[in-house]
N, C-alpha and C. Protein backbone atom coordinates (compact mmCIF):
# COMPACT_ATOMS: atom_id res chain seq x y z
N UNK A 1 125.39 -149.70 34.07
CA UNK A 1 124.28 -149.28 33.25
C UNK A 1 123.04 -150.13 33.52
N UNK A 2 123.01 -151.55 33.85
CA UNK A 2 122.01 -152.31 33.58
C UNK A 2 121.34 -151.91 35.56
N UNK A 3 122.28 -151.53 36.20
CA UNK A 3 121.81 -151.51 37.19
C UNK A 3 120.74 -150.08 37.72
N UNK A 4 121.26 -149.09 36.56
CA UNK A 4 120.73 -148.24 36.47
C UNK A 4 119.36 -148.27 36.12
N UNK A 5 119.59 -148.87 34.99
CA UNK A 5 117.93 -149.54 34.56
C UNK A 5 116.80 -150.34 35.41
N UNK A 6 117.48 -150.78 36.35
CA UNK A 6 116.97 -151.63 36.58
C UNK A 6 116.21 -151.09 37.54
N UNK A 7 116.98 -149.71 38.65
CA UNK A 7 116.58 -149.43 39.89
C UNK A 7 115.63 -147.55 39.50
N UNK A 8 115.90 -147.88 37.82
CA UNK A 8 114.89 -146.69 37.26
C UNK A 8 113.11 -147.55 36.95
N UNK A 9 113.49 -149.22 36.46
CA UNK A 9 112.23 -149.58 36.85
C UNK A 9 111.46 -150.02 37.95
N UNK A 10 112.74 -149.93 39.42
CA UNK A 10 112.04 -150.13 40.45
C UNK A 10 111.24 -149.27 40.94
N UNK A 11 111.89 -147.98 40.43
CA UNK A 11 111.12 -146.91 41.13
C UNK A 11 109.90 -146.55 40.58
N UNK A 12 110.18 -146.38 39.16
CA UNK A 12 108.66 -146.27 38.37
C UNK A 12 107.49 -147.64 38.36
N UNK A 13 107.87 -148.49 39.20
CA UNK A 13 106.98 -149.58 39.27
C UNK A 13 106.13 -149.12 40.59
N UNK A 14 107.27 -148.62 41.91
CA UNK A 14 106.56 -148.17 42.81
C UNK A 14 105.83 -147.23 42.74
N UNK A 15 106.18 -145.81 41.86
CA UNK A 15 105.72 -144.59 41.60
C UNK A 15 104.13 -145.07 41.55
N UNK A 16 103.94 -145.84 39.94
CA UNK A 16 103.03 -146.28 39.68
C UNK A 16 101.70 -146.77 40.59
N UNK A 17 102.37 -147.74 41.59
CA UNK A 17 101.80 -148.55 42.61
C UNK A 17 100.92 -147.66 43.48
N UNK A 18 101.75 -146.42 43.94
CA UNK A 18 101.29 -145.08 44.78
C UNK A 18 100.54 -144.40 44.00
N UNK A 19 100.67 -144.28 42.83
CA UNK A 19 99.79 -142.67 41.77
C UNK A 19 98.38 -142.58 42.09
N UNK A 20 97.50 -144.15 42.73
CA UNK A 20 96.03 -143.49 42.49
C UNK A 20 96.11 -143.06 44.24
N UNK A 21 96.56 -143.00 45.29
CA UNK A 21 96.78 -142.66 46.43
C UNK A 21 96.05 -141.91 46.73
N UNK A 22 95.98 -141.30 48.09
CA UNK A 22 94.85 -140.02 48.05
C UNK A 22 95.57 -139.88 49.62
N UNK A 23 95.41 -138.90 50.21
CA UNK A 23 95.89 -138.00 51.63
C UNK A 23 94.11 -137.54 51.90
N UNK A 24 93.53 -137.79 52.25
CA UNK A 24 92.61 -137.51 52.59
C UNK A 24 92.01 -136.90 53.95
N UNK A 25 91.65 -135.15 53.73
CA UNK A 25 91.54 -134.54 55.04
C UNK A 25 90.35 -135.31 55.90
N UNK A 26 90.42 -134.99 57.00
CA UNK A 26 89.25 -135.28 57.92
C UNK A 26 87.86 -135.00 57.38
N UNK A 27 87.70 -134.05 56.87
CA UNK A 27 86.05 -133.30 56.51
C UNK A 27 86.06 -134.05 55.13
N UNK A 28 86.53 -134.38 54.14
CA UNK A 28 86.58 -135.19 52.97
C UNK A 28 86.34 -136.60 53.73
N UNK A 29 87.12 -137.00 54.65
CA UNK A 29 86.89 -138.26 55.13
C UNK A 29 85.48 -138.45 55.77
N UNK A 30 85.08 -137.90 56.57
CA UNK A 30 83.89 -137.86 57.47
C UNK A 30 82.49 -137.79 56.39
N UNK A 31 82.58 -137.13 54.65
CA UNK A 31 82.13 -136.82 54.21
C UNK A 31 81.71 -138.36 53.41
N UNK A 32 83.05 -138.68 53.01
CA UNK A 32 82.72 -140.05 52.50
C UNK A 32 82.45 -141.26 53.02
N UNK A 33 82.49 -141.13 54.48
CA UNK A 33 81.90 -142.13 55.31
C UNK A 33 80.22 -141.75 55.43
N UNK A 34 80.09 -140.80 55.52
CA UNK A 34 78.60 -140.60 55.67
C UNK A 34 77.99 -141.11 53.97
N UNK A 35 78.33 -140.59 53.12
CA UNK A 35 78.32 -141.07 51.95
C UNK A 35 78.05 -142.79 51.66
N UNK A 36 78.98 -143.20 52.30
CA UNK A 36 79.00 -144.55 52.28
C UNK A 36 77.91 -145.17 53.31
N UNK A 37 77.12 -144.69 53.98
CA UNK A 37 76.45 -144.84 54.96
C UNK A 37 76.62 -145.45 56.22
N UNK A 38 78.04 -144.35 56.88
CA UNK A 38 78.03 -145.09 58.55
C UNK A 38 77.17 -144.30 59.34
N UNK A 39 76.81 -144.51 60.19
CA UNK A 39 75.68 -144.17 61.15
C UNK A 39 76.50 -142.50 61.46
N UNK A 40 76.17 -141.51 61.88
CA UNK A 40 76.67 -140.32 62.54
C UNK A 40 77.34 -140.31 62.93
N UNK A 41 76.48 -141.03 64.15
CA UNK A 41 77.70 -141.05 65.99
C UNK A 41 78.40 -142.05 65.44
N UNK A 42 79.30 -142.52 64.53
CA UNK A 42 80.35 -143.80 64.31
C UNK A 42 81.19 -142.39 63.56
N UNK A 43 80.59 -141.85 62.87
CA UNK A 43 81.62 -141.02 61.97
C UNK A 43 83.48 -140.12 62.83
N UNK A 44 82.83 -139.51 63.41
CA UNK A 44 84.20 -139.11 64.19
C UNK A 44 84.81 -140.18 64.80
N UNK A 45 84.28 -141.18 65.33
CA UNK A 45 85.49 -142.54 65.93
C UNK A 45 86.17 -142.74 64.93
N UNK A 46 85.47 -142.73 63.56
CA UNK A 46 86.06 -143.62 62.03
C UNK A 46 87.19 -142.49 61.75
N UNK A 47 86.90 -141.37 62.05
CA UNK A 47 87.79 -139.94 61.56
C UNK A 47 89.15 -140.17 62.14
N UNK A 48 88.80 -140.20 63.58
CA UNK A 48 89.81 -140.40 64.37
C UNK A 48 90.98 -142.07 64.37
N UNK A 49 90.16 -142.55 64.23
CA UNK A 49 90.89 -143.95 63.86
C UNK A 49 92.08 -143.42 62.51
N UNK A 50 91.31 -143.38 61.61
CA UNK A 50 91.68 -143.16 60.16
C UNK A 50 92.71 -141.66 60.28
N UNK A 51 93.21 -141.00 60.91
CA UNK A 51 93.94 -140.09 61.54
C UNK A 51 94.78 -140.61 61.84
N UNK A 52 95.00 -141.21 63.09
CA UNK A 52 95.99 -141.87 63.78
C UNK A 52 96.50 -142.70 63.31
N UNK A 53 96.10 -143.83 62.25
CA UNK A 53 96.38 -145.09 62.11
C UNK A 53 97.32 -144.82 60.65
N UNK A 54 96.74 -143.80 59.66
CA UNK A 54 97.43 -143.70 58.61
C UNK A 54 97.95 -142.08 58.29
N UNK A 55 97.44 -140.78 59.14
CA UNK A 55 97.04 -139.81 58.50
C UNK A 55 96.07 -139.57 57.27
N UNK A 56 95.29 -140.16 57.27
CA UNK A 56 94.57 -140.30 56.06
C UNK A 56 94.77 -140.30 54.85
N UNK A 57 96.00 -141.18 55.04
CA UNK A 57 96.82 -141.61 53.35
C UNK A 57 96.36 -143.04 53.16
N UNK A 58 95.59 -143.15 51.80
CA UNK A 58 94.99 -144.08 51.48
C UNK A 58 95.79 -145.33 51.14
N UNK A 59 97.30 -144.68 50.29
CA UNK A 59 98.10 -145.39 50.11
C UNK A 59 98.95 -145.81 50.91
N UNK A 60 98.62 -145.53 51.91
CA UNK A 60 100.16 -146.22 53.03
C UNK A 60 99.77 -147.73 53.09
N UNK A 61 101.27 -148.50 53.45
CA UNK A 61 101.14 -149.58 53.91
C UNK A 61 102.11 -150.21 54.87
N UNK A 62 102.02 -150.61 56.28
CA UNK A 62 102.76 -150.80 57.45
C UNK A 62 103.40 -152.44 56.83
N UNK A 63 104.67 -152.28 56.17
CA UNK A 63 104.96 -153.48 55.83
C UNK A 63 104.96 -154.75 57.49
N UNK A 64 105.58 -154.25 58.22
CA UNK A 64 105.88 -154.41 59.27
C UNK A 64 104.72 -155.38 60.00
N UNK A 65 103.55 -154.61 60.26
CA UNK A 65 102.55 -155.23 60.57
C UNK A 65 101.80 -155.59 59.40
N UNK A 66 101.43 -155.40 58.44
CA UNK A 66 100.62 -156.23 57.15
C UNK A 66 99.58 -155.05 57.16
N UNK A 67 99.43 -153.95 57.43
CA UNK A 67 98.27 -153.17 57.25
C UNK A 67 98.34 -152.66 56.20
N UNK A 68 97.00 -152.07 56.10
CA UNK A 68 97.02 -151.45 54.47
C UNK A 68 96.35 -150.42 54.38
N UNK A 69 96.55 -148.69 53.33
CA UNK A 69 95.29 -147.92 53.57
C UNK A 69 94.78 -147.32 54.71
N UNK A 70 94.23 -146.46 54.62
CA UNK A 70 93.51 -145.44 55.25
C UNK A 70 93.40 -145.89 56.40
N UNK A 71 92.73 -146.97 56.99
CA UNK A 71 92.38 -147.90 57.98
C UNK A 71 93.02 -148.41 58.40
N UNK A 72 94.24 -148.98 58.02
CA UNK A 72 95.82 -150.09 57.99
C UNK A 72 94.75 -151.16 58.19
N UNK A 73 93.89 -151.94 57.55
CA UNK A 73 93.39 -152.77 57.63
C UNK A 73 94.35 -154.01 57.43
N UNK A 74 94.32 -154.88 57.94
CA UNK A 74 95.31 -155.75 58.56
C UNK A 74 94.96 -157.21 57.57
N UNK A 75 96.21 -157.73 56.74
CA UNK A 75 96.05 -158.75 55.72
C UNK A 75 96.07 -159.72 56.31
N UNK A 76 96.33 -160.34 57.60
CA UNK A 76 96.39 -161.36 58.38
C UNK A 76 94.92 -162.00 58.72
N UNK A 77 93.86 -160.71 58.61
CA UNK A 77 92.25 -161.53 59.03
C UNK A 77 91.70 -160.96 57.96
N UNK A 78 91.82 -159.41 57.87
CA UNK A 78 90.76 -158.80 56.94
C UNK A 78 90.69 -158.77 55.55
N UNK A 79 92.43 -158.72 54.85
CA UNK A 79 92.31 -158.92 53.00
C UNK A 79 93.23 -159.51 52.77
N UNK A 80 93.35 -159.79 51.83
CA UNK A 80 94.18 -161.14 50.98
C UNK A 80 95.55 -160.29 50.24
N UNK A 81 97.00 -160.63 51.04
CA UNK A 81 98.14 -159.51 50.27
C UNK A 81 98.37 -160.32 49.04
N UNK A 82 97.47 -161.05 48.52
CA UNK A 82 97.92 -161.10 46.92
C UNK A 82 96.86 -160.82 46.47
N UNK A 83 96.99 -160.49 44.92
CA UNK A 83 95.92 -159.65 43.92
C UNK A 83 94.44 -160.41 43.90
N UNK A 84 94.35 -161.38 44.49
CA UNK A 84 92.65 -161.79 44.28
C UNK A 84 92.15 -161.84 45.64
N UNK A 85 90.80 -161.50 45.47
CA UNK A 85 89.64 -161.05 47.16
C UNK A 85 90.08 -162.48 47.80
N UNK A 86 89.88 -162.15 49.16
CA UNK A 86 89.92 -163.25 50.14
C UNK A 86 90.09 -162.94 51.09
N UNK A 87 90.25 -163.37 52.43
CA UNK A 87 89.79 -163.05 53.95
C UNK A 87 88.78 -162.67 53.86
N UNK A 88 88.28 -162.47 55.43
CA UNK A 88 87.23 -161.49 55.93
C UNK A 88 86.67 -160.74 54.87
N UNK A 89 86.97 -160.24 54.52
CA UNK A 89 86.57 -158.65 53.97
C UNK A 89 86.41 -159.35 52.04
N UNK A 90 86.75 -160.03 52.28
CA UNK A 90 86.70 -160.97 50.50
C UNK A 90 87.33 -159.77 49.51
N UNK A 91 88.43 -159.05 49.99
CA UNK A 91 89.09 -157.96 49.57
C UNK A 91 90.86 -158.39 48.96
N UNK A 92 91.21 -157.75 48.19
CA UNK A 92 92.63 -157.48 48.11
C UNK A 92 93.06 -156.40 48.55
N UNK A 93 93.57 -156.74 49.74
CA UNK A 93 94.78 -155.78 50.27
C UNK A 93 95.14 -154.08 49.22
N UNK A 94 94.92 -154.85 48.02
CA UNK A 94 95.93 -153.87 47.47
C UNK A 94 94.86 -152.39 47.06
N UNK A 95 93.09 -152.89 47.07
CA UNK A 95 92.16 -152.36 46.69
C UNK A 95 92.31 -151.21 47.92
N UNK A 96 92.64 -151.49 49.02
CA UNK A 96 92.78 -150.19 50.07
C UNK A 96 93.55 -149.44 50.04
N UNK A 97 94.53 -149.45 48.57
CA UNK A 97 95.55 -148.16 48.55
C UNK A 97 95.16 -147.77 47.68
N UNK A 98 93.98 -147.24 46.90
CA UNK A 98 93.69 -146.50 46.05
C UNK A 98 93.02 -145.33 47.05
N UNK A 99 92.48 -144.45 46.02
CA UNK A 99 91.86 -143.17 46.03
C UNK A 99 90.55 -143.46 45.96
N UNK A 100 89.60 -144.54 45.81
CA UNK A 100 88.31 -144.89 46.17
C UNK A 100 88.44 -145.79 47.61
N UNK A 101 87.99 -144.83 48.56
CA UNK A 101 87.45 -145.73 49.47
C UNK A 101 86.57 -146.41 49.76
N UNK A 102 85.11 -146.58 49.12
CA UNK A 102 84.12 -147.11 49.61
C UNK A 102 84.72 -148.57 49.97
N UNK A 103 85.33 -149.55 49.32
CA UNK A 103 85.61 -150.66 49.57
C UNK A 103 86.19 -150.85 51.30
N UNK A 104 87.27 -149.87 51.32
CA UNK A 104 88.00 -149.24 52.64
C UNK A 104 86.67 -149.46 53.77
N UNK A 105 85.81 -148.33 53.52
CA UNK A 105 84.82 -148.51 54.75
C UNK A 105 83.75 -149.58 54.76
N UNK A 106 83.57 -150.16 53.70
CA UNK A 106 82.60 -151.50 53.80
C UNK A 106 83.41 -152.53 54.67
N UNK A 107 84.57 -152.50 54.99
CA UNK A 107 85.38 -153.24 55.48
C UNK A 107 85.91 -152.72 56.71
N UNK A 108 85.80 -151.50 56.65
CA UNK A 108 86.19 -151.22 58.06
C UNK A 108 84.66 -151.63 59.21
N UNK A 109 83.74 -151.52 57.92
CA UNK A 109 82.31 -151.19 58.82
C UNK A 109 82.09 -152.85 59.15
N UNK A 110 82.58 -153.87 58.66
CA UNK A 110 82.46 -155.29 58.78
C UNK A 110 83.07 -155.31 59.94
N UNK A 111 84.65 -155.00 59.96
CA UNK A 111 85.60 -155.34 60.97
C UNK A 111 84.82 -154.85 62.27
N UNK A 112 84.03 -153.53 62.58
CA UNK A 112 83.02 -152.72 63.82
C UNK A 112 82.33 -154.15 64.40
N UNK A 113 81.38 -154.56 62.95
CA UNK A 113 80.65 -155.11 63.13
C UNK A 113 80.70 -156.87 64.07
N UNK A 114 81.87 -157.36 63.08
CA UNK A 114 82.49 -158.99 63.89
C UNK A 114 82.79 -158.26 65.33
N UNK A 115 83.89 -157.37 65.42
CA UNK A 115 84.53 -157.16 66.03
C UNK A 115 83.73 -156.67 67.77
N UNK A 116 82.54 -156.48 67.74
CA UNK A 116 81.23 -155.85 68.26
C UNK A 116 80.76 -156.98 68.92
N UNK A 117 80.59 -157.83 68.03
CA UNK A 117 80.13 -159.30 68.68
C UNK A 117 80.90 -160.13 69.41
N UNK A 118 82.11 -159.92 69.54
CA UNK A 118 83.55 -160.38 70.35
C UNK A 118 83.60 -159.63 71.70
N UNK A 119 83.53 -158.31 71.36
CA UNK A 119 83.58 -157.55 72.45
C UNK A 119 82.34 -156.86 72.65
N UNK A 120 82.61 -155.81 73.42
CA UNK A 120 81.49 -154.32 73.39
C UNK A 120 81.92 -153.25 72.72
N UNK A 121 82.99 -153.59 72.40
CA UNK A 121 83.47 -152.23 71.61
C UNK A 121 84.25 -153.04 70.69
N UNK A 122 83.37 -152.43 69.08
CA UNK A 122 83.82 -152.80 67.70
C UNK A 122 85.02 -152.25 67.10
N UNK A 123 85.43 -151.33 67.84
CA UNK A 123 86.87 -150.43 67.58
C UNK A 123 88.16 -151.36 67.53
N UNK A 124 87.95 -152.64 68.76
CA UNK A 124 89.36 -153.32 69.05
C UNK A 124 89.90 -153.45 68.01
N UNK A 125 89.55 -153.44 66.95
CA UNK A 125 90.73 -154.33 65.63
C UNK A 125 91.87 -153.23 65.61
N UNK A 126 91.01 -151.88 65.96
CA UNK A 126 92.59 -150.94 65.92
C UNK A 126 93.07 -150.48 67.10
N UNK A 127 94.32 -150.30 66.83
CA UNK A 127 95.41 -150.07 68.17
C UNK A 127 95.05 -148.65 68.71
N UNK A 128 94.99 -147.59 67.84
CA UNK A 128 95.25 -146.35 68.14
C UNK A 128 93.54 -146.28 68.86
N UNK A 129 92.46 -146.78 68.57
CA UNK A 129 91.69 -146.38 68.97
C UNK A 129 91.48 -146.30 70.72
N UNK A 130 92.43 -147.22 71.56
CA UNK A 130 92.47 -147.59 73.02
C UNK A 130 93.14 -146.19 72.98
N UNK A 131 93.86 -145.81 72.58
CA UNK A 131 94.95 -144.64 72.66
C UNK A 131 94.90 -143.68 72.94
N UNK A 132 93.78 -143.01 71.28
CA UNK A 132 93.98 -141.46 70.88
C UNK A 132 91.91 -141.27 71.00
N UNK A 133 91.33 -142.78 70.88
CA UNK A 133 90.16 -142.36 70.44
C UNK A 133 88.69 -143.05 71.26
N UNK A 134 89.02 -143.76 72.26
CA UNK A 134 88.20 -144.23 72.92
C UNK A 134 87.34 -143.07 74.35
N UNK A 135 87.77 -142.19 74.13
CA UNK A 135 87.54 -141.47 75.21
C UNK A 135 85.85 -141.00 74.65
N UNK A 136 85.49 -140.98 73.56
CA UNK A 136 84.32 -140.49 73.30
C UNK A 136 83.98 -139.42 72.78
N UNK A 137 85.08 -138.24 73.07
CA UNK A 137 85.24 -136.83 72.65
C UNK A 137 85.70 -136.76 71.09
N UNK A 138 85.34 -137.35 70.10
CA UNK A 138 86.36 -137.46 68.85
C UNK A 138 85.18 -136.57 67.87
N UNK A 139 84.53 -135.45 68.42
CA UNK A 139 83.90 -134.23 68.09
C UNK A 139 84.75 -133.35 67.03
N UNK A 140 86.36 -133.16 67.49
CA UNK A 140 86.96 -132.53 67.15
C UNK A 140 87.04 -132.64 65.68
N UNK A 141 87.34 -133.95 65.31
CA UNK A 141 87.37 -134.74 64.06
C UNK A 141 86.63 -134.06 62.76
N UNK A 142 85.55 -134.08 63.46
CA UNK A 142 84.54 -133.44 62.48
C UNK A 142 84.25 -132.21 62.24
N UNK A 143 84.22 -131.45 63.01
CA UNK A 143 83.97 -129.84 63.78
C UNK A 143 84.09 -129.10 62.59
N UNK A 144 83.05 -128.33 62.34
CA UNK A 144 83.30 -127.38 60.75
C UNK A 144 82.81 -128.27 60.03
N UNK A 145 82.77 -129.41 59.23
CA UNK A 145 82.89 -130.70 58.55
C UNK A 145 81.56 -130.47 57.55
N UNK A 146 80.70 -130.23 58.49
CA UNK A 146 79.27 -130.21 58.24
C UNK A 146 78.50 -128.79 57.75
């Protein structure tokens, strides 16, 4: 019995954890990046990243690698995996699994930005972008959108 209880509050603790979540299509995504003010021509790279990296589930999180959110923004440089801001991004980890992204892209748009000055291309922080999205063509992303 007690074990029952116990693995009925594990689940409703996680339930909880997931509820403000969001799956967010491409044209919703592209919409709230422009919203948030990324430049145009950045918008479909961001689409495409944010595709590949999570499906555009706000709530995912790659225990595995430490990513988090829409972005899998990565707790090792960019946010802090316990409940108060810190790293890079002066963020909690946990603020990128909700259903408000603006925080998401102020931080993704930081990571472009350091990440720009390291290299020539501000994309490196993510994997999939060498992959699925560096080719330049990430038109598709958006197409209709507008």
């Amino acid at each position: 019995m007690k074990s029952a209880i116990f693995l009925y509050a594990i689940a409703a603790f996680l339930w909880d954890s997931q509820s403000d979540a969001k799956v967010f299509e491409r044209c919703q995504l592209a919409r709230e990046l422009a919203k948030h003010g990324v430049p145009d021509e950045q918008i479909p790279t961001f689409v495409c990243i944010a595709s590949r990296e999570s499906g555009g589930d706000s709530g995912k999180i790659d225990y595995k690698t430490g990513r988090h959110g829409v972005f899998q923004i990565d707790e090792h440089v960019w946010c802090s995996p316990y409940e108060r801001p810190g790293r890079e991004c002066e963020a909690s980890c946990s603020s990128f699994r909700d259903d408000f992204i603006g925080d998401d892209i102020a931080c993704a748009m930081k990571i472009y930005k350091d990440t720009k000055q390291l290299s020539s291309v501000g994309y490196d922080a993510w994997g999939s972008y060498w992959e699925h999205c560096a080719s330049g063509n990430n038109l598709e992303y958006v197409e209709g959108c507008y």
